[in-house]
Protein backbone atom coordinates (compact mmCIF):
# COMPACT_ATOMS: atom_id res chain seq x y z
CA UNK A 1 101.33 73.52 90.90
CA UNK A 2 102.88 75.42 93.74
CA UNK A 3 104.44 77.68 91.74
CA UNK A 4 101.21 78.25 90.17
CA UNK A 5 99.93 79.65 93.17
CA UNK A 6 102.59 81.29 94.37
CA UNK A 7 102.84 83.16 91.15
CA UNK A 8 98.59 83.95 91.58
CA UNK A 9 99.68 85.28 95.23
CA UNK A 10 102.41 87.53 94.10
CA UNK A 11 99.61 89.26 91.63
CA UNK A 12 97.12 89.38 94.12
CA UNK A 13 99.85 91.52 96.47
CA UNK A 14 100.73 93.68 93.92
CA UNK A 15 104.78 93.01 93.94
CA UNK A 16 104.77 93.98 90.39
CA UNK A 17 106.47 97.35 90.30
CA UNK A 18 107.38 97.67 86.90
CA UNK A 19 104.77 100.95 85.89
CA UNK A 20 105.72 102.58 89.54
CA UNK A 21 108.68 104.46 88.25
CA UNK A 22 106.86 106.12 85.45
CA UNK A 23 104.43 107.50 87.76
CA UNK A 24 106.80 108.51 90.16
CA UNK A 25 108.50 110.62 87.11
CA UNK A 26 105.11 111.76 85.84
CA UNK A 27 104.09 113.15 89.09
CA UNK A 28 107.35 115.27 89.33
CA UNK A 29 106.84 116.63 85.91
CA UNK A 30 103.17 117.66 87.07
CA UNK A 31 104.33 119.30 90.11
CA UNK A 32 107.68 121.61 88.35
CA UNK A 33 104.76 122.42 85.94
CA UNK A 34 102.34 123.67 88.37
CA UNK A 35 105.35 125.41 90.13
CA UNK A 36 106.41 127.44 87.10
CA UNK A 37 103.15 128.21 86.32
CA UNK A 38 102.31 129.51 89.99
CA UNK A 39 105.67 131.82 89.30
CA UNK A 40 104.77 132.64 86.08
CA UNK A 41 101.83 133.96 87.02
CA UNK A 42 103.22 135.44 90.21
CA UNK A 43 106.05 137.55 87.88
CA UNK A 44 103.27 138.74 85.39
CA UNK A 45 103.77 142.35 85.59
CA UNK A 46 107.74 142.13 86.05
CA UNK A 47 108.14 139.73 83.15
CA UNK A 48 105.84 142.38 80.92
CA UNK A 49 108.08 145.09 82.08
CA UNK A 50 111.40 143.24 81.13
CA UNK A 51 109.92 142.83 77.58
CA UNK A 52 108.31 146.57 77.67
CA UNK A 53 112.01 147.68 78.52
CA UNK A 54 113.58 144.97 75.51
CA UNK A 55 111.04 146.50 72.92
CA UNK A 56 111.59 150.09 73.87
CA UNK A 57 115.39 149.27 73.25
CA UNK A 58 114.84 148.13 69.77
């Protein structure tokens, strides 16, 4: 019976971390994404002139 409610006690506390590494890695992936997308956006017009400069070549 003790076990019982220390097991109800543990849930209540929220000492299961089993989903908190996932999120951790999700949140990462979210934030490179944003990043390159800032850049990206940031390096429009020299990005368009690299491929201008590639197509011109060909």
């Amino acid at each position: 019976m003790i076990q019982y409610f220390a097991a109800m006690i543990d849930s209540f506390l929220g000492r299961e971390d089993e989903g908190q590494g996932l999120v951790e890695y999700a949140l990462i992936i979210a934030l490179v994404a944003v990043v390159c997308a800032a850049a990206l956006t940031t390096l429009q017009g020299d990005i368009d002139g690299v491929f201008a400069d590639i197509g011109g070549s060909l």
